[in-house]
Structure formats: structure tokens, C-alpha cells
Protein backbone atom coordinates (compact mmCIF):
# COMPACT_ATOMS: atom_id res chain seq x y z
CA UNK A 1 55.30 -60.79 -189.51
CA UNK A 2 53.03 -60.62 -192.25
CA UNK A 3 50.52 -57.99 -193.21
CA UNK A 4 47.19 -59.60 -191.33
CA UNK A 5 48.58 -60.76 -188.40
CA UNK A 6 50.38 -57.46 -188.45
CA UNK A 7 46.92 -55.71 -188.57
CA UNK A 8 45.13 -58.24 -185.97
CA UNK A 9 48.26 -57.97 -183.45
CA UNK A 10 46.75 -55.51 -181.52
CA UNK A 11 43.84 -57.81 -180.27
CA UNK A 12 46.00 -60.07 -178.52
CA UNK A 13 47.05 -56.62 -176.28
CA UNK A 14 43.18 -55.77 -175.74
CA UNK A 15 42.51 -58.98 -173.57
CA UNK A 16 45.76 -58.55 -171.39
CA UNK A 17 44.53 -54.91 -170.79
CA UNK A 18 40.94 -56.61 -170.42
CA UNK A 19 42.38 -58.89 -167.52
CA UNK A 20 44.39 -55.97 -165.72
CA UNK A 21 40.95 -53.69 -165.90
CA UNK A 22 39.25 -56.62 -164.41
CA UNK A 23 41.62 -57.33 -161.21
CA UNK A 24 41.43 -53.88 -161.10
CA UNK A 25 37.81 -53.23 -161.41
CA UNK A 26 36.46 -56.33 -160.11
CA UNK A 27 37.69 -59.49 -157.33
CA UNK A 28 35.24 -62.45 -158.19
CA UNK A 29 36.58 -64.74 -160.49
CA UNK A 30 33.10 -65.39 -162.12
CA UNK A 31 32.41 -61.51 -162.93
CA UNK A 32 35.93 -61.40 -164.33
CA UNK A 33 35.63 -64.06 -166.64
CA UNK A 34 32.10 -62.40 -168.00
CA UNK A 35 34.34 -59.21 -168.64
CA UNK A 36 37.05 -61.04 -170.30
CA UNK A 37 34.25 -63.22 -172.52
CA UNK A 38 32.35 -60.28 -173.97
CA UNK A 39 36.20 -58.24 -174.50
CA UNK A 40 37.01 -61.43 -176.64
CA UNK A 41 33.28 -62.13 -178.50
CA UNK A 42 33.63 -57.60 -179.29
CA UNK A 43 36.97 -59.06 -180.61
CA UNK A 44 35.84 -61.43 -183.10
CA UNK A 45 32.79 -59.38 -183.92
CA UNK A 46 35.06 -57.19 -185.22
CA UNK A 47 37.27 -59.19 -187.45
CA UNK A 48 35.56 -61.78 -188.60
CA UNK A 49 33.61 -62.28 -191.98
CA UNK A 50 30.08 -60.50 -192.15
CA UNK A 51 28.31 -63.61 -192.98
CA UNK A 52 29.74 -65.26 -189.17
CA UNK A 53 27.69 -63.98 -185.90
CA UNK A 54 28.99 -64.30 -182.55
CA UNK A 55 27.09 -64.94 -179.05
CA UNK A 56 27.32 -67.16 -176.29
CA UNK A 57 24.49 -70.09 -174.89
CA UNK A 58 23.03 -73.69 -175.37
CA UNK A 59 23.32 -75.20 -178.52
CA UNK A 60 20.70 -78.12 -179.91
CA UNK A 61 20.30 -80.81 -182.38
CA UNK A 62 17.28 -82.52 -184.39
CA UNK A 63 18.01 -85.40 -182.03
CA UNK A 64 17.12 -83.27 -178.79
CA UNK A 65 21.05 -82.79 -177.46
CA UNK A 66 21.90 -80.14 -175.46
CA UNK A 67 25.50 -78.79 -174.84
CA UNK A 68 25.06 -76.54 -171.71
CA UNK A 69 26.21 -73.01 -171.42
CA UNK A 70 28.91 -72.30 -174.33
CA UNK A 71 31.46 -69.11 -173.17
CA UNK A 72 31.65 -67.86 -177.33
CA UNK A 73 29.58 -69.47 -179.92
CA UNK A 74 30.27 -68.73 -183.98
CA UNK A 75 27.14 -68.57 -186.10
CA UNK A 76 26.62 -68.41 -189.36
CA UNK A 77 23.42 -67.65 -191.88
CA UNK A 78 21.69 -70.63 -191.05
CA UNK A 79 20.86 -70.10 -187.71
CA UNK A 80 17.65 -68.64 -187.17
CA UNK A 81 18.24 -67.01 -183.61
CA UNK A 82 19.79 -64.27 -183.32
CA UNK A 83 20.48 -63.02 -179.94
CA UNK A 84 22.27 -59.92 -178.22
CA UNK A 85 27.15 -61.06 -177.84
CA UNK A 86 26.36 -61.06 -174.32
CA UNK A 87 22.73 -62.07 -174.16
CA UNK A 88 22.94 -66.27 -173.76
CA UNK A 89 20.28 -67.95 -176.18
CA UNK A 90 19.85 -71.24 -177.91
CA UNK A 91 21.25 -72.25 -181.33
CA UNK A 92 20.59 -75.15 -183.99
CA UNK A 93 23.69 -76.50 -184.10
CA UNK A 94 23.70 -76.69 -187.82
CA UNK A 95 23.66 -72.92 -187.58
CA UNK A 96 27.18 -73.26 -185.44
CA UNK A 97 30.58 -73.01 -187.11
CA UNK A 98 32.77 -72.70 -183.67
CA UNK A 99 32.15 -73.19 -180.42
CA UNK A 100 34.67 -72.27 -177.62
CA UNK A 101 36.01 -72.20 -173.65
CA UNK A 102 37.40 -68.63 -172.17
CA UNK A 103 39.81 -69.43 -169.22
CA UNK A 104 41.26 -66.52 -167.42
CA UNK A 105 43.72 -69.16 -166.22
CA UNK A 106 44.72 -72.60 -167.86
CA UNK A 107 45.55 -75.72 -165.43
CA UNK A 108 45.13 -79.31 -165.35
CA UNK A 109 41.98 -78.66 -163.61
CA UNK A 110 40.42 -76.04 -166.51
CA UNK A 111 41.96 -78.12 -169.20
CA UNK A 112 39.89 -81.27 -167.66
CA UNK A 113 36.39 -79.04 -167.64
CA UNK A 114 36.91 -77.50 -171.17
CA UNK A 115 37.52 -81.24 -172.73
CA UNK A 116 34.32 -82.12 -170.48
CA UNK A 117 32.66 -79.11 -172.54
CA UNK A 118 34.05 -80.24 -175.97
CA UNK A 119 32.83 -83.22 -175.27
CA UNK A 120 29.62 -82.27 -174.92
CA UNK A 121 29.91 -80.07 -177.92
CA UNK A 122 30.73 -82.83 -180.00
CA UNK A 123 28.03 -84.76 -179.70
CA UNK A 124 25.92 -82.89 -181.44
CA UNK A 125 26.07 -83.31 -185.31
CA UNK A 126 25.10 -81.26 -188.55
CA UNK A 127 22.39 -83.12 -190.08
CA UNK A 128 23.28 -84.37 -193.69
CA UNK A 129 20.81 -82.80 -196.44
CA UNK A 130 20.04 -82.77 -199.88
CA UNK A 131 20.95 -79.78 -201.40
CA UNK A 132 23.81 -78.57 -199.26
CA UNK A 133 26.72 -76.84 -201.32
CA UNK A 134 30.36 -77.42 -198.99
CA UNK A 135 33.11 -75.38 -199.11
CA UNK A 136 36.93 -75.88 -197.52
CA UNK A 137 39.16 -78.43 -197.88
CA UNK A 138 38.70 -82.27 -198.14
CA UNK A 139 40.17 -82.73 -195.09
CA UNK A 140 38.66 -80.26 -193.17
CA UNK A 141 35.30 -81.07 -194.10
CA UNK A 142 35.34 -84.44 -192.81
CA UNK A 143 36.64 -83.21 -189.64
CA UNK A 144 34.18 -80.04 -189.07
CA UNK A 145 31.32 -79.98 -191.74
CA UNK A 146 30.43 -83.29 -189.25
CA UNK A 147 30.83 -81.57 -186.14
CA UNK A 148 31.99 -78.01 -186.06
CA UNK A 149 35.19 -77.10 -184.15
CA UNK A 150 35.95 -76.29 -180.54
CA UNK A 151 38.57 -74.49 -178.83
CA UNK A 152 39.84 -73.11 -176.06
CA UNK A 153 41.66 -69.59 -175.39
CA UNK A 154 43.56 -68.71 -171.85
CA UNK A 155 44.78 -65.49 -171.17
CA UNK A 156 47.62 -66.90 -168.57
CA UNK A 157 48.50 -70.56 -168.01
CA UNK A 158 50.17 -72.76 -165.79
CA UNK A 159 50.06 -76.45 -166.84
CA UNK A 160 53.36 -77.20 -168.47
CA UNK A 161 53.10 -77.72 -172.60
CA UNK A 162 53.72 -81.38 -172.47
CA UNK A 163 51.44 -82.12 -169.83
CA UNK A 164 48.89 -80.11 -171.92
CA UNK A 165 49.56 -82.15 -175.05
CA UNK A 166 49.99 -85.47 -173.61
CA UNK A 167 46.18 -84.68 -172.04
CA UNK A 168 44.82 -83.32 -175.45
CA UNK A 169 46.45 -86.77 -177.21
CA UNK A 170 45.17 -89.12 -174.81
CA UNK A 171 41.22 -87.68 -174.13
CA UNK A 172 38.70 -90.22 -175.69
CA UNK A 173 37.14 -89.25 -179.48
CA UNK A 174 33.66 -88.63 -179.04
CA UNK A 175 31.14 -90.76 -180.73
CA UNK A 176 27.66 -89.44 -182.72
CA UNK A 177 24.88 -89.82 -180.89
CA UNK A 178 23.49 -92.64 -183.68
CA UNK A 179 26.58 -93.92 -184.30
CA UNK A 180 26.12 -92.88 -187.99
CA UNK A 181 29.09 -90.37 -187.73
CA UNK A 182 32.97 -90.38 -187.06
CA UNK A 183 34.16 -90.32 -183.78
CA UNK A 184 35.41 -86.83 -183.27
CA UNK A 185 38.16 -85.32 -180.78
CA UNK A 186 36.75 -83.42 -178.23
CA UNK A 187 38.92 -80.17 -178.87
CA UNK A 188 40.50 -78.97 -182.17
CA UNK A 189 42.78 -75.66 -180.69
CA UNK A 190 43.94 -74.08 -177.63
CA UNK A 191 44.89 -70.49 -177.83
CA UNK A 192 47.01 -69.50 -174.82
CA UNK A 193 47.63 -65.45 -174.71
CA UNK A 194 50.47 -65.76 -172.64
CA UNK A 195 52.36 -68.48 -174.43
CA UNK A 196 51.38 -69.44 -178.06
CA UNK A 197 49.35 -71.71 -179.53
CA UNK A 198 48.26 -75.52 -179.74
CA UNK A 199 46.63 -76.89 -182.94
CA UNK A 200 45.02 -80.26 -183.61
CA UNK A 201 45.89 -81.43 -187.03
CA UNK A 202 43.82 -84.62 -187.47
CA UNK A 203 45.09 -86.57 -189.86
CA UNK A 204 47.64 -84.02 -191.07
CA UNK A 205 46.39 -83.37 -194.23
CA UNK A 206 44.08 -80.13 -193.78
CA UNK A 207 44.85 -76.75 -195.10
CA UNK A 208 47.02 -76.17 -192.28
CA UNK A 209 50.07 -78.34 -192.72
CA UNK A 210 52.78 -79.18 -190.66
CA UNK A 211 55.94 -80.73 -192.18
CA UNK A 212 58.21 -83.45 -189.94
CA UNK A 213 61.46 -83.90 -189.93
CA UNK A 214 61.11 -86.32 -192.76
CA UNK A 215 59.53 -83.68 -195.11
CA UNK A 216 56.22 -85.21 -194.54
CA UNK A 217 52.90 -83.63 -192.50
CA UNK A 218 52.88 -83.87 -188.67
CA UNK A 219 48.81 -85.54 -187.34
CA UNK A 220 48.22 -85.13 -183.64
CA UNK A 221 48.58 -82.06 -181.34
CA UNK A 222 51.48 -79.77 -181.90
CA UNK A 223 52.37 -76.13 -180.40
CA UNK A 224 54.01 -73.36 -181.18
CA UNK A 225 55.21 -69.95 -179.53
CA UNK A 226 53.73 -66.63 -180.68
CA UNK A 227 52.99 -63.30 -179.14
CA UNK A 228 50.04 -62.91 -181.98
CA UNK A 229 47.93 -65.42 -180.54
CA UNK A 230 44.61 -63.99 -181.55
CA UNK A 231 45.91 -63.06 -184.77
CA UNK A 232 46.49 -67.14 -185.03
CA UNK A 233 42.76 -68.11 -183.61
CA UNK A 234 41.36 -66.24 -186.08
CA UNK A 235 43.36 -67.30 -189.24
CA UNK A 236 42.85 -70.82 -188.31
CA UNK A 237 39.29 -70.04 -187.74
CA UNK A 238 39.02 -68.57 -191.22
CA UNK A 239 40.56 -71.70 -192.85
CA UNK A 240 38.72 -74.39 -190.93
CA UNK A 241 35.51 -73.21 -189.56
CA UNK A 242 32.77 -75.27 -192.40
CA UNK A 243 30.97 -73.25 -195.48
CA UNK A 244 27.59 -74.17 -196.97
CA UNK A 245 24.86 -73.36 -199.00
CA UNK A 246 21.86 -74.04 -199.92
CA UNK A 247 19.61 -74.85 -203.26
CA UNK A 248 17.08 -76.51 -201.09
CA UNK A 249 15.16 -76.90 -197.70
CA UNK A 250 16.88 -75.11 -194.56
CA UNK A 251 18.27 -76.74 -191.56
CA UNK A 252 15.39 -75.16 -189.29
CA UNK A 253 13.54 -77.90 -191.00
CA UNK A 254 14.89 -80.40 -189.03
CA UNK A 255 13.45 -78.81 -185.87
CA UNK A 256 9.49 -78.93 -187.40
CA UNK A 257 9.34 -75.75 -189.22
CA UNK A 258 8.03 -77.99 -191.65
CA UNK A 259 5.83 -80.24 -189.86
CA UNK A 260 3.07 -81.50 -191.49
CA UNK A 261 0.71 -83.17 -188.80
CA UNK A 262 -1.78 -80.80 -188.44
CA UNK A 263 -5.48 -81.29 -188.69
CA UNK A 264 -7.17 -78.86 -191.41
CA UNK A 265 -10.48 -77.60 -191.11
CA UNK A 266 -12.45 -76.31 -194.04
CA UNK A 267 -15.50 -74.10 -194.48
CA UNK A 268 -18.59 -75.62 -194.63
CA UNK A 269 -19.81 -73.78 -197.69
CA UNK A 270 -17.65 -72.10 -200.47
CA UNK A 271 -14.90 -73.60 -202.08
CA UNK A 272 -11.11 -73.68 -201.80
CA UNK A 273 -8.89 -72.95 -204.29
CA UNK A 274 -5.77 -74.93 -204.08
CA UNK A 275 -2.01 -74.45 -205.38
């Protein structure tokens, strides 16, 4: 094992201890799930960069889309809302780099409500600007500077791995809203604590590479057995989620910070000096 996810190992034993406090502590399934969520935003809180925030709510576009609830939401310095880990709020989506689905349990059913969710997710699009300043790889970029990615972590599971993959490979790409962008797939991970992990590759030619039996890189779905699933979500987080900047303008523009029909009124006597 090497040295991070040595370091980051311990997480993945935090939320199995957060599920036995909660059967423990608590016996609806709803109340549970709110323990488990805030366990795993403390979690990423913790390890993640300082320049990522991490909440929960509604995310919005310039268009006027609407996601619906989101369990764990990853913002970064462009979003200009800044609310409480456990306090749901509303978010630009521009100022989104992850969105995600907690699942105490993982079935067909659960599967078929979180790709509903990413779905959802996934219509909403960054807004192109002048100005902005990318970061990541090629790849990547075209996959999540677009429309940020979307996963799903399970502490337990019960749908069988190819059922789970044959589901992810088959669920229709979801188009932009004006049709201007790239039909995107409605998940891009699944994390499952009790079993290992399942990673969308796109194309197969992102940072994250891997090789087929012919030497060259696997696109699609594959999975893999761990026992340092978090550890995993948040490497691949750090290599995927999108990086900008700016030299110019700020997504909040988008929304009418910047509007400029208003009606003036000036005094009727003086003058004004103007810039």
C-alpha cells in the first residue's frame, strides 16, 4: 500500500463504525442516512484541498435548472454561497466540482434512483467564459470542466458487480440543456465500502488509465476490489474533479450580478462626476 492511501485508510473504518453507531443509536432509515452523510462530508472536509468546500443542497444554472436535493456537494472558490456541511443551500453550479449519492445500502433499486439523480445533475452545465484558466488533463477536461462529476458511495451492497456494470454501461448519456454541449454519462464512480470500487473511464484516455489485455487503455466501466475505498474516492477525486481560474469576470455574473437594466436617477441640481 502506498504512503497516502496508507494515511487515508483509516476513513474507510470511520463510516463502518458510523453505520454500527447508527443501528445502534437510531432505527429509521432516513435519520441513519443523515448520520452516515455528515460522517462522510466531516470526512472529506478533512482531507481534501483547502481551496474545495463541502455541503449538501440544490444546485442551479444560468439557464434556470435545478438538480433537487444533492446528499454531498464539492465546491470550490467560485461559488459564492457558503453554507453550514450539514446545513442544505443552493449552489451555482459553476461553483461545483463533485456532486454525489450516499446509500447506506446499494441495490438495483438505489442504483436506479442515484442514475435518476446523476441525471439530473448532468444537465446542468459550466458556462463557457472568456478568461477562464483550465487545469487537468485533456481528457478529463472534456469530460468534467463541461459538467462536473458524480458519484455514488455505499457502505454495504447487494446487487451483484455485473449487474451493476451492465446497468452503469447501458443508462442513456445525458444531453445539455441547449444542445450546445456533449452528451454526458449520468455517473462517473461508485464507491462501495464493503466491496471496492467502480470507475468510469470515458474514453480511456484520462489520467487514470487502465491497460487491456492487449497493452492498450480499457473505456467503459470497470471495478476493482479494495478495502481502502475512501482512500480511492478521494485520489480519483483529486485527479479528476476540474481546476480554473480567472483573469476576468466571475461566474456569479451569469446569474445578474452584473445586470445592467436599471433605471438611474440623477439630482436635479449639482453635477456628477463620472469614471
Amino acid at each position: 500500500m502506498d504512503v497516502l492511501r496508507q494515511v487515508l485508510e483509516p476513513a474507510d473504518r470511520r463510516m463502518r463504525l458510523a453505520l454500527d453507531f447508527a443501528r445502534a443509536r437510531l432505527e429509521h432509515a432516513a435519520s441513519k442516512g443523515a448520520l452516515l452523510e455528515s460522517e462522510l462530508r466531516r470526512i472529506l472536509a478533512e482531507h481534501l484541498p483547502r481551496a474545495f468546500g463541502v455541503g449538501q443542497g440544490e444546485v442551479i444554472d444560468s439557464l434556470g435548472n435545478r438538480t433537487g436535493q444533492i446528499d454531498l456537494l464539492i465546491t470550490n472558490e467560485h461559488q459564492p454561497f457558503r453554507w453550514a456541511a450539514d446545513e442544505p443551500g443552493i449552489h451555482i453550479i459553476e461553483g461545483v466540482s463533485a456532486g454525489g449519492e450516499l446509500k447506506t445500502a446499494l441495490g438495483v433499486a438505489q442504483l436506479a434512483d442515484a442514475l435518476a439523480k446523476g441525471t439530473r445533475f448532468k444537465r446542468l452545465r459550466y458556462r463557457s467564459f472568456t478568461g477562464a484558466i483550465l487545469s487537468g488533463h485533456d481528457a478529463d477536461l472534456e469530460r468534467f470542466y463541461e459538467a462536473p462529476p458524480f458519484i455514488v458511495v455505499a457502505v454495504e451492497s447487494s446487487i451483484s458487480i455485473q449487474t451493476m456494470l451492465d446497468r452503469l454501461a447501458s443508462a442513456p448519456t445525458v444531453p445539455s440543456p441547449d444542445t450546445k454541449g456533449t452528451p454526458q454519462d449520468p455517473l462517473d464512480a461508485v464507491f462501495l465500502l464493503d466491496r471496492g470500487v467502480g470507475l468510469n473511464l470515458g474514453t480511456g484516455q484520462g489520467r487514470i488509465k487502465v491497460l487491456g489485455p492487449d497493452n492498450e487503455p480499457v473505456a467503459g466501466w470497470v471495478f476493482f476490489e479494495t478495502e481502502t475505498v475512501v482512500a480511492e474516492m478521494l485520489v480519483w477525486l483529486y485527479q479528476v474533479m476540474p481546476r480554473y481560474s480567472m483573469t476576468a469576470a466571475a461566474p456569479i455574473n451569469f446569474y445578474g450580478a452584473s445586470s445592467t437594466d436599471r433605471k438611474f436617477y440623477r439630482p436635479t441640481s449639482g453635477t456628477i462626476r463620472t469614471a
